[in-house]
C-alpha atoms as a PDB file:
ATOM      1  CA  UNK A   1      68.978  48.223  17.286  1.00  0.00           C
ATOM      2  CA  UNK A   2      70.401  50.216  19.878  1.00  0.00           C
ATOM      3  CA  UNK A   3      73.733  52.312  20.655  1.00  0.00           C
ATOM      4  CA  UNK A   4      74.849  48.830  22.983  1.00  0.00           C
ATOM      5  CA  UNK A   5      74.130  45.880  20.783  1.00  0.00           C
ATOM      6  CA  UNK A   6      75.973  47.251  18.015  1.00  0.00           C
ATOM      7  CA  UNK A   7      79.117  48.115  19.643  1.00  0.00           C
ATOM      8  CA  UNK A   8      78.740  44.470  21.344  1.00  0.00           C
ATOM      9  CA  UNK A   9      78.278  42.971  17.942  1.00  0.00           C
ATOM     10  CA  UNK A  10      81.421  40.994  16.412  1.00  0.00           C
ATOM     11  CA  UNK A  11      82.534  40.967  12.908  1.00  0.00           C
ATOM     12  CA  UNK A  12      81.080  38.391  10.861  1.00  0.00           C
ATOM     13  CA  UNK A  13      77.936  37.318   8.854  1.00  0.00           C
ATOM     14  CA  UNK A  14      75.651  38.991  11.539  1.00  0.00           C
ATOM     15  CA  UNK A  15      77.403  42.424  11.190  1.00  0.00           C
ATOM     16  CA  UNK A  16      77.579  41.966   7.358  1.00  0.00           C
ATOM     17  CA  UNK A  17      73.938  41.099   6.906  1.00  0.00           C
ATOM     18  CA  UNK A  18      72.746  44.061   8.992  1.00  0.00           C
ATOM     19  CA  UNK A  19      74.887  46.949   6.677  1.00  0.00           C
ATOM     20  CA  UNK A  20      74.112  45.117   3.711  1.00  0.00           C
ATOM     21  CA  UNK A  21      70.438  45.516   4.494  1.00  0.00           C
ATOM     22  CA  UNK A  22      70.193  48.823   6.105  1.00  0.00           C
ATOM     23  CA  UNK A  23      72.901  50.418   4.779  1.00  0.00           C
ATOM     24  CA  UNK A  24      73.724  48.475   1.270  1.00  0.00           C
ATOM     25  CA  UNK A  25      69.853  48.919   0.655  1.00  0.00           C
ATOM     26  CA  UNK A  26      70.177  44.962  -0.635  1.00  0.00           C
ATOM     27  CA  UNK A  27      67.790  41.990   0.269  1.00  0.00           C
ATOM     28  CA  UNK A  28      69.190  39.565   1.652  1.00  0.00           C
ATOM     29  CA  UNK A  29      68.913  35.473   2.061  1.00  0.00           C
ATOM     30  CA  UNK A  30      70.525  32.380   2.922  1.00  0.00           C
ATOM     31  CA  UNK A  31      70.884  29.677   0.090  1.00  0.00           C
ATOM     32  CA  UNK A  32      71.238  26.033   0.829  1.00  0.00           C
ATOM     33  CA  UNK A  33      74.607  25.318  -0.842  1.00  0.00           C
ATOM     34  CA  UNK A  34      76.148  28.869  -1.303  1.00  0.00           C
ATOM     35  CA  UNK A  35      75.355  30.950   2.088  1.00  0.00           C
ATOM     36  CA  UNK A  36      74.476  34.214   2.812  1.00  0.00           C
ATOM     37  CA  UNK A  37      73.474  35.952  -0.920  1.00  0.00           C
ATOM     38  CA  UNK A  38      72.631  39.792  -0.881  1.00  0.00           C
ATOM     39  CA  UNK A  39      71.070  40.912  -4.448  1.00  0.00           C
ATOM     40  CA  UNK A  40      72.613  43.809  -5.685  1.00  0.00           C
ATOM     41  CA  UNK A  41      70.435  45.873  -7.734  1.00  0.00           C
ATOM     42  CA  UNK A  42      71.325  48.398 -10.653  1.00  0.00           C
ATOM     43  CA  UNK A  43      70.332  52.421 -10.221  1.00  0.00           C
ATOM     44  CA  UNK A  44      70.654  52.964 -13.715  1.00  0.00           C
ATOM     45  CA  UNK A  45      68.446  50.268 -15.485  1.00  0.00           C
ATOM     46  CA  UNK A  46      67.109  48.505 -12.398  1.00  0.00           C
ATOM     47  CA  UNK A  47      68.794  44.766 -13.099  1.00  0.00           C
ATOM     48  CA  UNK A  48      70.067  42.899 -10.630  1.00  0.00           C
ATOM     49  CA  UNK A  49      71.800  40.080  -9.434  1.00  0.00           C
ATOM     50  CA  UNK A  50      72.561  37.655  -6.504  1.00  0.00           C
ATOM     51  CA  UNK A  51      76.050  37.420  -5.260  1.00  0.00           C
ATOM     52  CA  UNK A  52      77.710  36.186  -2.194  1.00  0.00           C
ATOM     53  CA  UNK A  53      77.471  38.317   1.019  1.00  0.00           C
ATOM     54  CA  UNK A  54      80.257  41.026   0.697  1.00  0.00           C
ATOM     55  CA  UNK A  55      82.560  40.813   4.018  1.00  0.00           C
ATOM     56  CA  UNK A  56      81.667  44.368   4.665  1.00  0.00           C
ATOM     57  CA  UNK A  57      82.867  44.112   8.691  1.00  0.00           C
ATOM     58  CA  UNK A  58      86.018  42.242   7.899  1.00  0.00           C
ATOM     59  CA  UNK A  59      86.839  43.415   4.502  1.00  0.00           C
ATOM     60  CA  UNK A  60      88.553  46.416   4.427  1.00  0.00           C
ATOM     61  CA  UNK A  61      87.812  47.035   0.936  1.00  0.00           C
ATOM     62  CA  UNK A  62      83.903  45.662   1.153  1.00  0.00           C
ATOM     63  CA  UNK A  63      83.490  48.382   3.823  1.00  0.00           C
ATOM     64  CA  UNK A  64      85.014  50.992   1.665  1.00  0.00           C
ATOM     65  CA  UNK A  65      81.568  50.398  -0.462  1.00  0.00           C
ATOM     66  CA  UNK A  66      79.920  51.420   3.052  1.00  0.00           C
ATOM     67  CA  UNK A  67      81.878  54.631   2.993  1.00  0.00           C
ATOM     68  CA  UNK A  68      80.839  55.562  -0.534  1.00  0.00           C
ATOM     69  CA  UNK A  69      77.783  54.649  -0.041  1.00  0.00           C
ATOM     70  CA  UNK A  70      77.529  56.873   3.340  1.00  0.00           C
ATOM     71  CA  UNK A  71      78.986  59.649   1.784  1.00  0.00           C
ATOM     72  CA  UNK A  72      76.776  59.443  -0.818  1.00  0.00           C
ATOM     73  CA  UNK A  73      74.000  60.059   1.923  1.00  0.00           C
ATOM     74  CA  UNK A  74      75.211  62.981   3.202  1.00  0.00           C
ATOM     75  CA  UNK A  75      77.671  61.569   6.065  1.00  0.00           C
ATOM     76  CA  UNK A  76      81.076  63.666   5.001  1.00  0.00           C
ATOM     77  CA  UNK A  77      82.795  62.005   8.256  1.00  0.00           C
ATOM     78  CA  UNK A  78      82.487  58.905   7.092  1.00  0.00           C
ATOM     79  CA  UNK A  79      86.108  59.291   5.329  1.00  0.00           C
ATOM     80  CA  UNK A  80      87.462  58.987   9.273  1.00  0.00           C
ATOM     81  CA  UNK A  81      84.980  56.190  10.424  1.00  0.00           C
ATOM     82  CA  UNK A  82      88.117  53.815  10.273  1.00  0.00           C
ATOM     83  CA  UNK A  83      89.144  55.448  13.518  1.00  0.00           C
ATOM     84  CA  UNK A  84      85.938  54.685  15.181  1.00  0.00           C
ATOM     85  CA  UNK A  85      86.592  53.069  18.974  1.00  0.00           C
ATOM     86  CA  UNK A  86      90.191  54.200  18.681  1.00  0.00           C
ATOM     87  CA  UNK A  87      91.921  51.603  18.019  1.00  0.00           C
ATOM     88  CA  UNK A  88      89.273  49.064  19.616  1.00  0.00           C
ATOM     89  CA  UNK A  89      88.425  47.838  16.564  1.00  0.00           C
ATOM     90  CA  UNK A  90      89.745  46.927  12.983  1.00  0.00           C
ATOM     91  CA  UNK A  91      89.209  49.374  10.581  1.00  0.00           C
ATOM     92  CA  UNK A  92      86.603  47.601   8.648  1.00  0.00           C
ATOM     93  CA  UNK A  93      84.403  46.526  11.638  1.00  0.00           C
ATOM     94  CA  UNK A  94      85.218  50.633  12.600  1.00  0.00           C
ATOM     95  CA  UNK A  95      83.216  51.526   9.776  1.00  0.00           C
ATOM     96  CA  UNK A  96      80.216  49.259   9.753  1.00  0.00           C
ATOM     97  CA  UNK A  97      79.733  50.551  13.469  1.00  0.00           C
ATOM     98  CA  UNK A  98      79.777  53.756  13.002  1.00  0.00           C
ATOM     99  CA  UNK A  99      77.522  53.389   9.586  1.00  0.00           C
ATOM    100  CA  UNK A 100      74.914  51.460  11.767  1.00  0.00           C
ATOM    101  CA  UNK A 101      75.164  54.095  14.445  1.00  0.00           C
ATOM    102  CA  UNK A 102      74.919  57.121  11.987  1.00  0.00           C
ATOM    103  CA  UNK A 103      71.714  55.796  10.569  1.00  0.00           C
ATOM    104  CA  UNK A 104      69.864  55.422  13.785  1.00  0.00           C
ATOM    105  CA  UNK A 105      70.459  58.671  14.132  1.00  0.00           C
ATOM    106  CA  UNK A 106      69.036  59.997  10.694  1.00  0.00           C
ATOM    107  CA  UNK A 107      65.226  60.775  10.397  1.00  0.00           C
ATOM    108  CA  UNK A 108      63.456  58.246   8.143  1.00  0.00           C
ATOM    109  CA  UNK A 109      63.207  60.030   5.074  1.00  0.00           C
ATOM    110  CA  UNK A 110      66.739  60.627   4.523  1.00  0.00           C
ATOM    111  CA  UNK A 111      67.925  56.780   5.213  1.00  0.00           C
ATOM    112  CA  UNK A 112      65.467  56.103   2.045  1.00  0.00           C
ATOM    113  CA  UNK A 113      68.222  58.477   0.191  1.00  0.00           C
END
């Protein structure tokens, strides 16, 4: 997805369901009676379960997750990302943008990290 579409995308499901996938690392699907699920899978022993898409570009605190989880790649700016647009956005939908954005960016290899 390029530099455009992303920046023209709105908070919401769509958003969500794009950082849970390519950042989150999660699968994703929709369920007939509870939504949008993402399945949320254990380092340590490899377990998993399904849970109910995480807000992550409304959710202040869902998108936190995305900064950990970028940090834990290697992006040390992602502590700032909540100022992303300056002021254009809200924080949360800062972050997911600017998560998307960094990982089109990275070489392959390193957004398997």
């Amino acid at each position: 997805m390029n530099r455009e579409k992303i920046l023209a995308m709105t908070p919401g499901e769509g958003l969500s369901l794009l950082v849970a996938e390519k950042i989150m690392g999660n699968v994703t699907t929709r369920d007939e009676f509870m939504g949008f699920m993402e399945r949320m899978i254990d380092p340590v022993d490899g377990g998993s379960v399904w849970v109910p898409l995480a807000a992550y570009s409304e959710d202040i605190g869902a998108a936190e997750a995305v900064v950990e989880r970028m940090l834990g790649k290697g992006h040390a700016d992602a502590i700032y990302w909540a100022q992303f647009g300056e002021g254009k956005y809200a924080e949360a939908e800062a972050i997911c943008k600017a998560a998307m954005l960094a990982i089109g960016d990275e070489p392959a290899a390193r957004q398997k990290a």
